[in-house]
Protein backbone atom coordinates (compact mmCIF):
# COMPACT_ATOMS: atom_id res chain seq x y z
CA UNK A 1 8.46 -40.53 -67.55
CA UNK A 2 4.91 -39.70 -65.85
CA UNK A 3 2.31 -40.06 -68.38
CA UNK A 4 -0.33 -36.76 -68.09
CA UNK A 5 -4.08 -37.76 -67.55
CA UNK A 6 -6.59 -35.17 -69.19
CA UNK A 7 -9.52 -34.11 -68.71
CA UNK A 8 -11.06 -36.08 -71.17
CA UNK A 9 -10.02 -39.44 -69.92
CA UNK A 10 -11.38 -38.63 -66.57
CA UNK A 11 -14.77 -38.25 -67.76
CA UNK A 12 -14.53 -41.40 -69.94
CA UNK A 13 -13.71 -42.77 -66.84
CA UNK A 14 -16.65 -41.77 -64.79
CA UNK A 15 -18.86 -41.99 -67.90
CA UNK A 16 -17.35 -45.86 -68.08
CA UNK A 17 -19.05 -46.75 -64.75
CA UNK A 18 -21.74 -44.52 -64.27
CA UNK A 19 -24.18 -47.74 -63.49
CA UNK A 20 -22.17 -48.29 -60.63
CA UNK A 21 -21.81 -44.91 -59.35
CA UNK A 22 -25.51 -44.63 -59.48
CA UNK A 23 -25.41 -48.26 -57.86
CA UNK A 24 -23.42 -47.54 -55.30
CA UNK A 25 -24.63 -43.92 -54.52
CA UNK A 26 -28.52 -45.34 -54.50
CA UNK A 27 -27.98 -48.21 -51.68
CA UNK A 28 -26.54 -45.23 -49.89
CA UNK A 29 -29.43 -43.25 -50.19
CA UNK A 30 -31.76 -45.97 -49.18
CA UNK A 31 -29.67 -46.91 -46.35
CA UNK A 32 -29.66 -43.25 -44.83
CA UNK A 33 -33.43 -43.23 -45.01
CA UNK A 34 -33.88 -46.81 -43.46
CA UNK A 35 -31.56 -45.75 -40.92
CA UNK A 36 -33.88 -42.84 -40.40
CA UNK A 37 -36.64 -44.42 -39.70
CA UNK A 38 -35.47 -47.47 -37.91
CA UNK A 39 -33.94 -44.65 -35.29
CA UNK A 40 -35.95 -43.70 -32.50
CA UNK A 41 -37.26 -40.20 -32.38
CA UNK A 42 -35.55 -37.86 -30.13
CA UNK A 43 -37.14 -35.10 -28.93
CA UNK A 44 -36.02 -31.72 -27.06
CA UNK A 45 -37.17 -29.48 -24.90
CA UNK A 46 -36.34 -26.33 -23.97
CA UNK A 47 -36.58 -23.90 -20.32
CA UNK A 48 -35.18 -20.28 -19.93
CA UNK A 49 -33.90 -19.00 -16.56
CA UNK A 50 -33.65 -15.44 -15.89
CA UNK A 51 -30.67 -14.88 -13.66
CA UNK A 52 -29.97 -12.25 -10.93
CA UNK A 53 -26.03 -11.76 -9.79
CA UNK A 54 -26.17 -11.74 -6.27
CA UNK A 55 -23.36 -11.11 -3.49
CA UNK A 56 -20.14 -8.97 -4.24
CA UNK A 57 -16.46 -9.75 -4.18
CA UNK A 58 -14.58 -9.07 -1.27
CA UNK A 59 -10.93 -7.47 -2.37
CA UNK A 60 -10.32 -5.16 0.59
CA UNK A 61 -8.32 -6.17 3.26
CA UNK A 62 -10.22 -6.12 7.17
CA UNK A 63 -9.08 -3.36 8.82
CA UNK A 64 -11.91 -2.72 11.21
CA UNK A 65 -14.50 -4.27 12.92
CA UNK A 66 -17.10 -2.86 9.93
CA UNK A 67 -14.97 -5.21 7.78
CA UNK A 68 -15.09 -7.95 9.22
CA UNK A 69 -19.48 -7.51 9.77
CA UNK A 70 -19.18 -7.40 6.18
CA UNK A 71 -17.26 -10.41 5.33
CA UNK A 72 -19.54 -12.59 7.80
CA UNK A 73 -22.83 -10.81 6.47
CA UNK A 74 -21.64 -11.32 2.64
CA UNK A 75 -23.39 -13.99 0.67
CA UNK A 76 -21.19 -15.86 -1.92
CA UNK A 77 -20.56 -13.95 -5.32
CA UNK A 78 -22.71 -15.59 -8.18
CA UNK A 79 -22.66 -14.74 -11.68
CA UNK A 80 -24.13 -16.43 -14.64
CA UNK A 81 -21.30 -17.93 -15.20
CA UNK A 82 -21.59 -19.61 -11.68
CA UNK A 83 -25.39 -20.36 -12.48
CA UNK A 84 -24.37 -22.03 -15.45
CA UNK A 85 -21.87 -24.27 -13.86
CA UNK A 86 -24.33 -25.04 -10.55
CA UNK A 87 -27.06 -25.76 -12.46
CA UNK A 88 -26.09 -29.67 -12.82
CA UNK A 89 -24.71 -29.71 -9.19
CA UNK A 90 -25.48 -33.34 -7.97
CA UNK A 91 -28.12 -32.08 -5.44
CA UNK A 92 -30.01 -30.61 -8.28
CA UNK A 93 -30.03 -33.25 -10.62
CA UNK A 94 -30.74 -36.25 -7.89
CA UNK A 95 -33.62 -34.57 -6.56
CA UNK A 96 -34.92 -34.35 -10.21
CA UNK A 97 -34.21 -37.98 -10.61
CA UNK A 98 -36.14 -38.49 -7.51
CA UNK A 99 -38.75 -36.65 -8.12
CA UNK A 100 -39.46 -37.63 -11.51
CA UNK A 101 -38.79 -41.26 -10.94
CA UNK A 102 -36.32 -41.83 -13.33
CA UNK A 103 -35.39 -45.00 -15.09
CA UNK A 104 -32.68 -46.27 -17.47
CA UNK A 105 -33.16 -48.85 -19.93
CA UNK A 106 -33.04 -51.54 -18.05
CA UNK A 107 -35.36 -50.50 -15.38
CA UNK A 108 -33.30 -48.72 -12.41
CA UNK A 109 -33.10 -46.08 -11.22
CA UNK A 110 -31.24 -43.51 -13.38
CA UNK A 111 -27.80 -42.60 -12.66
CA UNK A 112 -26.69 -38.84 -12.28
CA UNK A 113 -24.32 -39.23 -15.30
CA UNK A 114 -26.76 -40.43 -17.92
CA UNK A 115 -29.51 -37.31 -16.80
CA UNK A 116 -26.51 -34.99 -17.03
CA UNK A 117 -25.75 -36.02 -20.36
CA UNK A 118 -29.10 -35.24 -21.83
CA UNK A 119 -29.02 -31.71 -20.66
CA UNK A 120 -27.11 -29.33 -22.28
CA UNK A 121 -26.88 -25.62 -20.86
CA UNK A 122 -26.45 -22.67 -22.81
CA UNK A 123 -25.63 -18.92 -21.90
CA UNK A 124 -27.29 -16.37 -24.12
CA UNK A 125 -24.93 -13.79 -24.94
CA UNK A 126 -25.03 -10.16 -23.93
CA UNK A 127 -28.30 -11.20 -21.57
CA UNK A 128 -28.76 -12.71 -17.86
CA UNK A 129 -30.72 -15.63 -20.01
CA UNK A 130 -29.75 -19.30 -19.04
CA UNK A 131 -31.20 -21.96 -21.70
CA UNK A 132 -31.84 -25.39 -20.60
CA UNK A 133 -31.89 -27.86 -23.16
CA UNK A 134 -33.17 -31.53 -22.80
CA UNK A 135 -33.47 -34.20 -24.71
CA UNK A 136 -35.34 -37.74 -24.27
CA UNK A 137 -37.72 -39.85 -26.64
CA UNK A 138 -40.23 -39.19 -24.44
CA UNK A 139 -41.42 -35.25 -25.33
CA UNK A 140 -43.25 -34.93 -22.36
CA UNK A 141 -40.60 -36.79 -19.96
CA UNK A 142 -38.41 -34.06 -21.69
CA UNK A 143 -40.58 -31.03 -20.76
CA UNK A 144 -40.62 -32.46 -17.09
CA UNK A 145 -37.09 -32.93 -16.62
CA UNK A 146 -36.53 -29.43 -18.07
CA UNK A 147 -38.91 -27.85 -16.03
CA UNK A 148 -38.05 -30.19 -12.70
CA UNK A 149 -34.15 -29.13 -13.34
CA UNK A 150 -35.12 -25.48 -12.98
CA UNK A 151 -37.62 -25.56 -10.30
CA UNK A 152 -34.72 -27.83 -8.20
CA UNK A 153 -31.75 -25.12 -8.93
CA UNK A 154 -34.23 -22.51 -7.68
CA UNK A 155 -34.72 -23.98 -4.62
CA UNK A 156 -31.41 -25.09 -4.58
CA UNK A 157 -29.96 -21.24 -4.64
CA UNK A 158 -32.16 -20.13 -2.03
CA UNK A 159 -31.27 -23.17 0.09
CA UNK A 160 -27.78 -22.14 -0.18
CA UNK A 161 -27.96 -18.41 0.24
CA UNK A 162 -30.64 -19.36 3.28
CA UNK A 163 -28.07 -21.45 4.88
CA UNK A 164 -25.50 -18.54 4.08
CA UNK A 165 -27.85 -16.06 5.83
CA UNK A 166 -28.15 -18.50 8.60
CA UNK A 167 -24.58 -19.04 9.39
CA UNK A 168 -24.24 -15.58 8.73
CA UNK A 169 -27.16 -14.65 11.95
CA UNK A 170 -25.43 -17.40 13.96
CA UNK A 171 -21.74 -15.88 13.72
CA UNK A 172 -23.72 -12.29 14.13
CA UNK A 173 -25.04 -13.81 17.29
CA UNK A 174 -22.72 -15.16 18.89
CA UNK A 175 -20.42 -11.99 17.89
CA UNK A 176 -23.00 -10.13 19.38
CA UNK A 177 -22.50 -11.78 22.88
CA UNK A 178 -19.54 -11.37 23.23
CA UNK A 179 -20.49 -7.96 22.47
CA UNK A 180 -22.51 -7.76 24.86
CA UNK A 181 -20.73 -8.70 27.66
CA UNK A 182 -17.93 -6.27 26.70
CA UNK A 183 -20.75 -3.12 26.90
CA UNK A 184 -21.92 -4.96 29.86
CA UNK A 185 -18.15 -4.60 31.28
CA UNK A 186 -17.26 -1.33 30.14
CA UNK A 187 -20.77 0.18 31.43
CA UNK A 188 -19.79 -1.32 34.91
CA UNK A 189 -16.45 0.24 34.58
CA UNK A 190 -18.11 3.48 33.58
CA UNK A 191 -20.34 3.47 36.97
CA UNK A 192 -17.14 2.60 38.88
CA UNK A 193 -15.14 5.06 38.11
CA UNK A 194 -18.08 8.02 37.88
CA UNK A 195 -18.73 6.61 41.84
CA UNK A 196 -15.33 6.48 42.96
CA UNK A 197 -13.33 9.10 41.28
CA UNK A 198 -13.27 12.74 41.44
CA UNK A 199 -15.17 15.17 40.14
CA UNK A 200 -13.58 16.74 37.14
CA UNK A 201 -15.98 19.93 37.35
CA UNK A 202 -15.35 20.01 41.71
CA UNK A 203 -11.64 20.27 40.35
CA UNK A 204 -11.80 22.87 37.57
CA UNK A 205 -13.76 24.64 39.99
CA UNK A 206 -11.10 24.39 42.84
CA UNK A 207 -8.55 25.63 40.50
CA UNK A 208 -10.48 28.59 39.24
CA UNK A 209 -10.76 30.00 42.72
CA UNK A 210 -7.57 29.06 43.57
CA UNK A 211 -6.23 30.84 40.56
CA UNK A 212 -8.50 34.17 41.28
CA UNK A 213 -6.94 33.82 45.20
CA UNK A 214 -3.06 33.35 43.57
CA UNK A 215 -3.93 36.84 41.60
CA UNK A 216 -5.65 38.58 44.37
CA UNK A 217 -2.51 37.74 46.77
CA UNK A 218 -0.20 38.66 43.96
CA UNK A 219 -1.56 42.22 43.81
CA UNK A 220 -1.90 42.79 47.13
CA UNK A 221 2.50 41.85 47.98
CA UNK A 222 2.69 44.04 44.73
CA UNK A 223 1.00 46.91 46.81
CA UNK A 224 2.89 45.93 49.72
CA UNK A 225 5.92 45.94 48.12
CA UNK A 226 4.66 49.68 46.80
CA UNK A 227 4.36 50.60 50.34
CA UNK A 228 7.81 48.63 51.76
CA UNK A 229 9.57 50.71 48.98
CA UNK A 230 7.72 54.06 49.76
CA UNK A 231 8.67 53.99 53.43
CA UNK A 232 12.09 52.78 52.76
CA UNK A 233 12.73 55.52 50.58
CA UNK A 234 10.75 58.04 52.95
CA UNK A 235 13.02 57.11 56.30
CA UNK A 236 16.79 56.88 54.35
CA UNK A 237 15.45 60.69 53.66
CA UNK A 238 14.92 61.08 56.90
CA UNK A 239 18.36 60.03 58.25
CA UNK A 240 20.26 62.08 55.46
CA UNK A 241 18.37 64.91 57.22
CA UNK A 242 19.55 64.10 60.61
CA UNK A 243 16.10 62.25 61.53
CA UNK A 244 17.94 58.50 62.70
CA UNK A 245 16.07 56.20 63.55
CA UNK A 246 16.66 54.04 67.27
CA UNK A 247 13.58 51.14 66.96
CA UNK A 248 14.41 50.14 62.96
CA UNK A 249 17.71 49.07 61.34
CA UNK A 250 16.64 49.80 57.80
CA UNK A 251 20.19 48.36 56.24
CA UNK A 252 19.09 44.87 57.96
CA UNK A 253 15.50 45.11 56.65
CA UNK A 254 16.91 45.83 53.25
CA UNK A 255 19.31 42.68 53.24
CA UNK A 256 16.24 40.85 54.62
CA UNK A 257 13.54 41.41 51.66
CA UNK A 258 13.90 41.91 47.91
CA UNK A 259 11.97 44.51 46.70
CA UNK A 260 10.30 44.64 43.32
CA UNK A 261 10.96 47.88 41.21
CA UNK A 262 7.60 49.30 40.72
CA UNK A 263 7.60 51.69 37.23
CA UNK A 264 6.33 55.06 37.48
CA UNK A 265 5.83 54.56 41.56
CA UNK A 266 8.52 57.13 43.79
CA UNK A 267 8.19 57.81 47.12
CA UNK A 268 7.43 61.73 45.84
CA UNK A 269 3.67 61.09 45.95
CA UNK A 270 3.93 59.19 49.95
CA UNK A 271 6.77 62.01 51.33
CA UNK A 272 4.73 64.80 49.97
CA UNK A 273 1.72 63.40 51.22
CA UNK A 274 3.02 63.10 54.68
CA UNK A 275 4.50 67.12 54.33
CA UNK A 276 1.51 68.06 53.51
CA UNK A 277 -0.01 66.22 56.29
CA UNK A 278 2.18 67.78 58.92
CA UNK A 279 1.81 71.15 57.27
CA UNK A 280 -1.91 70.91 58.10
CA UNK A 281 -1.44 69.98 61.50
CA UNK A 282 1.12 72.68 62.43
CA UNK A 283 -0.99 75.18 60.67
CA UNK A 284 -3.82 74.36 62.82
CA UNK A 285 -1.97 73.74 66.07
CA UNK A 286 0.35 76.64 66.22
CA UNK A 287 -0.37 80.02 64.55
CA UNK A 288 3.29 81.17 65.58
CA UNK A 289 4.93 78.79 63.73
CA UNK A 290 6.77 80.35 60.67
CA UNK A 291 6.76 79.07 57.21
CA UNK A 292 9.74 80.44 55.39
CA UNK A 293 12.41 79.15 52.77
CA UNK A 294 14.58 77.93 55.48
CA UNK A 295 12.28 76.41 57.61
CA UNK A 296 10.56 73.63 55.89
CA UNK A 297 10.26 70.32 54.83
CA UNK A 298 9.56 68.22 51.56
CA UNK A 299 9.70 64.42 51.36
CA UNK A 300 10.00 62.57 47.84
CA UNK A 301 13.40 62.74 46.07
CA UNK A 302 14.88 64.79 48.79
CA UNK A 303 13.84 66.11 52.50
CA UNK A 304 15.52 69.17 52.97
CA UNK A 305 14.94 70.95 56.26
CA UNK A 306 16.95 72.80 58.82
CA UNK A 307 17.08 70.84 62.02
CA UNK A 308 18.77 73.96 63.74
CA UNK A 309 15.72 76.52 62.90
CA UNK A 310 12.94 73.76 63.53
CA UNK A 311 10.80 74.62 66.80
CA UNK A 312 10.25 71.26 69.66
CA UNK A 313 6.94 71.04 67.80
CA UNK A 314 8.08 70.28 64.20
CA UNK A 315 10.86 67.57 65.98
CA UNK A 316 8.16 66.26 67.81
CA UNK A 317 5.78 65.68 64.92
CA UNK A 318 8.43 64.35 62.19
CA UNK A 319 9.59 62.26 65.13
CA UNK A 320 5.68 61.49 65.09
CA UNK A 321 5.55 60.77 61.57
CA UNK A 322 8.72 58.66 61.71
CA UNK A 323 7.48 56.06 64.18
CA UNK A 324 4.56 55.56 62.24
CA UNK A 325 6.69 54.80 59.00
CA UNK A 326 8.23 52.21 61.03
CA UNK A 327 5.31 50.35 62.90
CA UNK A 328 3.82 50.59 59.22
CA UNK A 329 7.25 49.39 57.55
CA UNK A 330 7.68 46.09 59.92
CA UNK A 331 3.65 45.58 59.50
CA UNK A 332 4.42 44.71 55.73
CA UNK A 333 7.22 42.97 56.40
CA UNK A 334 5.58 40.63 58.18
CA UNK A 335 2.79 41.03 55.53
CA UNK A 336 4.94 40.43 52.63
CA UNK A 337 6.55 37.21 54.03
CA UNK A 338 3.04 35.86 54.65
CA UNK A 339 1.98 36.81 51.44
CA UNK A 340 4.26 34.97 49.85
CA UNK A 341 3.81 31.97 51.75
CA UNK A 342 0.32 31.98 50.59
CA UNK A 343 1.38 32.40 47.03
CA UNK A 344 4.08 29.40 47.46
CA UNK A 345 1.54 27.31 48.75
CA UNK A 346 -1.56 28.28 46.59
CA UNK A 347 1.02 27.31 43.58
CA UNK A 348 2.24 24.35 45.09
CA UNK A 349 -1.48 23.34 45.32
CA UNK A 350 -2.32 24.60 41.98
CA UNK A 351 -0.01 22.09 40.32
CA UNK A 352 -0.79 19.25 42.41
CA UNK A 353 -4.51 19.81 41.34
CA UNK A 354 -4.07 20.50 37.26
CA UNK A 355 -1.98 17.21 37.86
CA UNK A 356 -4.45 15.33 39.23
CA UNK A 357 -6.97 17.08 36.49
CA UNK A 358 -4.90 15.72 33.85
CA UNK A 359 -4.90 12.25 34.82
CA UNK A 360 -8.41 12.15 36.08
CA UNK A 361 -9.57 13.48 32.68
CA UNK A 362 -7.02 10.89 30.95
CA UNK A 363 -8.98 8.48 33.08
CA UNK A 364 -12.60 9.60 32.12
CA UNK A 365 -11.70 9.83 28.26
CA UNK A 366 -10.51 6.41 27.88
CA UNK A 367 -13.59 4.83 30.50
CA UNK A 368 -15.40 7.09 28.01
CA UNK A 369 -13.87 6.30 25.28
CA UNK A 370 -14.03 2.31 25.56
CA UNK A 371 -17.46 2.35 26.74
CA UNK A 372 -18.65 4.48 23.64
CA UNK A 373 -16.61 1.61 21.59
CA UNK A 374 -18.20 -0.89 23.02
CA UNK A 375 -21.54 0.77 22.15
CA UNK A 376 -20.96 1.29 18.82
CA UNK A 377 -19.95 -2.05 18.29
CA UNK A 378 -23.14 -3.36 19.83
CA UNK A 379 -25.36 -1.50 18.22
CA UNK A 380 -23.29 -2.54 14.50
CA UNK A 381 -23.97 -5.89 15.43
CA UNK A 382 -27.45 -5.65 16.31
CA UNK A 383 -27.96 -4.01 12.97
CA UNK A 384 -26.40 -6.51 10.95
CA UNK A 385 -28.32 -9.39 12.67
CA UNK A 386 -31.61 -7.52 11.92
CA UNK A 387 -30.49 -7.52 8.09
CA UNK A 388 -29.24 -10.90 7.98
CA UNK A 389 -32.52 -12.41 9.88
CA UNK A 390 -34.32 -9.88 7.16
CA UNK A 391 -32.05 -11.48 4.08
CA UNK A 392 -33.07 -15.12 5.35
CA UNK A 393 -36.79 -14.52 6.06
CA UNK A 394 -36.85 -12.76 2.38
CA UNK A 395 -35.63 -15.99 0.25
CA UNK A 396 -33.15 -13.73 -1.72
CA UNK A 397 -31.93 -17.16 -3.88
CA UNK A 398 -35.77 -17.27 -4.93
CA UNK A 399 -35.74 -13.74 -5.86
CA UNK A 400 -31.73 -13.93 -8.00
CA UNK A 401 -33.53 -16.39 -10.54
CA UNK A 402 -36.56 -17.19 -11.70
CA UNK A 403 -38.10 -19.37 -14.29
CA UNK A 404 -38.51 -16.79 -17.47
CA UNK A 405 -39.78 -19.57 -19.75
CA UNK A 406 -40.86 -22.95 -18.74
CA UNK A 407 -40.36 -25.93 -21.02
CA UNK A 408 -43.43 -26.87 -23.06
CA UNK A 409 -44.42 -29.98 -24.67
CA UNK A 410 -42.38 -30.17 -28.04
CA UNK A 411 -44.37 -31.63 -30.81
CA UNK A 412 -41.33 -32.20 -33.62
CA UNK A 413 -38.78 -34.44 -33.07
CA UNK A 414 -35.53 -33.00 -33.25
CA UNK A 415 -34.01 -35.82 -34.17
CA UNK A 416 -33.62 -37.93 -36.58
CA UNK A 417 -33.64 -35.13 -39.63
CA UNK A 418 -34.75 -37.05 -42.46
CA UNK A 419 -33.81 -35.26 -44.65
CA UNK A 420 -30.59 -34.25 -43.43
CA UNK A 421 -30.02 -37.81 -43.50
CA UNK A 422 -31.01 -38.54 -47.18
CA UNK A 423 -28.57 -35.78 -47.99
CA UNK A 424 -25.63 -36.93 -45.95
CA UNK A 425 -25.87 -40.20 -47.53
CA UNK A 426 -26.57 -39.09 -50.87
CA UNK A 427 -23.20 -37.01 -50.76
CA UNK A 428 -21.30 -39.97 -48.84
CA UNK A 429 -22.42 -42.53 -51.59
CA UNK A 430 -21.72 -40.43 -54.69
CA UNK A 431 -18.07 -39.93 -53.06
CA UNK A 432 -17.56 -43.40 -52.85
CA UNK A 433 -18.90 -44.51 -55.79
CA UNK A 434 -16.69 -42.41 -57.71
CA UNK A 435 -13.95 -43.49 -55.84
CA UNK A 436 -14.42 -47.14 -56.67
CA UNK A 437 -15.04 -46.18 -60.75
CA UNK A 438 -11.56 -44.30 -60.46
CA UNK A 439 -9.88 -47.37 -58.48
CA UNK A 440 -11.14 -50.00 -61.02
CA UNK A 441 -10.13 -48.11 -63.81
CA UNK A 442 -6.77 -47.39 -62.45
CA UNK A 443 -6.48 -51.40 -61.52
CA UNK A 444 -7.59 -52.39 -64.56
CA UNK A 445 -4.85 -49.97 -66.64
CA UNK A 446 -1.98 -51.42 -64.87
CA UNK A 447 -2.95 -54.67 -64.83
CA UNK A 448 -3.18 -54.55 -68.93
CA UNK A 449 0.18 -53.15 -68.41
């Protein structure tokens, strides 16, 4: 059975060997504070950079040739985080070392390692603050290598983003050639085609008068056709009174042409014209002539006359009147059929010329079209080279970070803490002396035992 150890015994214990805890815990103290002053003082120093973001991501795809300006004009993306982790970048830190002079301890020159290890770099949060901590046993080597480290990333950054802007210009440039030449190749195929093809307004023109010509001809075989109809109409009246005619078959001439209704137009207004025409002249001719029911003669929907009462001078005149229907009646005809040759051809000519419009304007909108293209894509690039030779010439890396706070001189070592030390081996000493006073007693039990 486990034997139970109180409370009491425990401080016997300790009581027991106090002279050696206090033994023991004293040589510790002493050796923490020789320790402390046999170590070399270190010292640090510390530089703040205030830090810009500069450049922007680039998630959209290139889909046009403003995209792709953008992507060759864009400077890399950095954030603080970036900043933090450039800040050591082997360029930086040898051209401290060089500049500085830096040795080891045994007299060379120092490696990159061993600086990078004494620096330690610290983001402060919620700000655009970089801290730069060094530490040496020289204070004022400490200062300097703070201060050198920052002035080299500085110069670094706008290095880089220079050397961006640069490749950027040079890619603009030779973009900008080729450019070039394409304006310069479109612009000659501009002048070609304005020398050699045809005018578009000479055509529009063409087809305007054209088109007023097609309507003029069109109205005038629609009043022919008026007047082809009228006479028609007039002489079949004619024969149903008795009046044939010898000189004009007017069957044939109606199986010859095709004549176009015209609404609200009858050959009343023409026949009645014509009666009242000869009316006047046997009125004024013959005084003995008599005008009665029987005797007379109306042209329009029907000519009703009576051949048998009509005097040698009323045959003679609607005889008269009927040969000059006919001369009249072949005369538009002949009119009508040339009319509407005209017409055929004027159409025929009208298409061939909107067709040619068509493609001739085709032509000039896509000459225009590549040539304005070509422009536009000139003058892009000659905007984007003036920025770019603008973002070089400005140092933008100079401007993205700057030295907030330079490293001073520091005056305190920050190491060793004396006191720190005294403490640390006051604590570790008591906790070993007391372990030792427990051990022996416990040894010492058992071995009675």
């Amino acid at each position: 059975m486990e034997e139970e150890i109180s409370l009491r015994e425990l401080i016997e214990v300790l009581l027991k060997g106090k002279k050696l805890i206090g033994i023991i815990t004293a040589v510790a103290v002493i050796l923490s504070v020789v320790v402390s002053f046999i170590m070399p003082p270190v010292y640090e120093a510390r530089a703040t950079l205030l830090a810009n973001p500069i450049g922007s991501r680039q998630n959209k795809e290139i889909a046009n040739s403003t995209d792709v300006l953008d992507t060759i004009s864009q400077y890399p993306e950095m954030t603080i985080e970036t900043y933090k982790e450039q800040f050591l970048n082997s360029e930086v830190v040898q051209a401290t070392i060089i500049a500085l002079d830096l040795k080891d301890s045994e007299g060379k020159t120092m490696k990159i390692r061993s600086l990078r290890d004494k620096v330690a770099l610290e983001v402060v949060e919620d700000t655009n603050l970089i801290r730069v901590t060094v530490k040496d046993k020289d204070p004022e080597l400490a200062a300097k290598i703070a201060n050198s480290l920052s002035e080299n990333f500085i110069q670094f950054i706008t290095r880089m983003t220079k050397r961006k802007g640069e490749q950027a210009v040079q890619a603009i440039n030779e973009q900008l050639e080729a450019t070039k030449k394409l304006l310069d190749e479109e612009a000659q195929k501009k002048r070609d085609y304005l020398k050699n093809a045809k005018d578009i307004e000479e055509l529009n023109q063409e087809i305007i008068t054209l088109r007023d010509q097609l309507t003029l001809y069109k109205q005038r075989l629609i009043d022919t056709e008026r007047q082809i109809q009228s006479d028609l109409k007039s002489l079949e009246t004619l024969e149903r009174n008795g009046i044939k005619s010898n000189n004009v078959n007017i069957g044939a001439i109606k199986g010859k042409i095709q004549l176009n209704e015209v609404q609200g137009i009858t050959s009343a207004n023409n026949t009645n014209d014509a009666n009242n025409t000869q009316k006047d002249d046997n009125a004024s001719q013959s005084g003995n002539i008599q005008n009665n029911d029987s005797n007379y003669m109306t042209i329009g929907q029907e000519i009703e006359f009576d051949i048998s009462n009509a005097s040698a001078l009323e045959s003679t005149m609607l005889a008269a009147q009927r040969t000059q229907m006919e001369t009249r009646l072949i005369q538009n005809v002949s009119e009508k059929e040339v009319l509407e040759q005209k017409i055929e051809e004027i159409q025929a000519r009208l298409t061939e010329l909107r067709a040619t419009l068509a493609t001739e304007e085709y032509k000039y909108n896509e000459v225009m079209r590549n040539y304005e293209l070509a422009e536009q894509s000139f003058e892009a690039y000659q905007t984007r080279k003036n920025e770019a030779e603008q973002n070089v010439a400005a140092d933008i890396g100079r401007a993205s970070i700057i030295v907030s706070s330079a490293a001073a001189v520091p005056e305190m070592p920050s190491s060793p803490n004396k006191m720190l030390n005294v403490a640390i081996g006051f604590v570790l000493g008591l906790m070993i002396s007391v372990f030792v006073v427990f051990f022996k007693s416990y040894w010492e039990s058992t071995e009675t035992k």
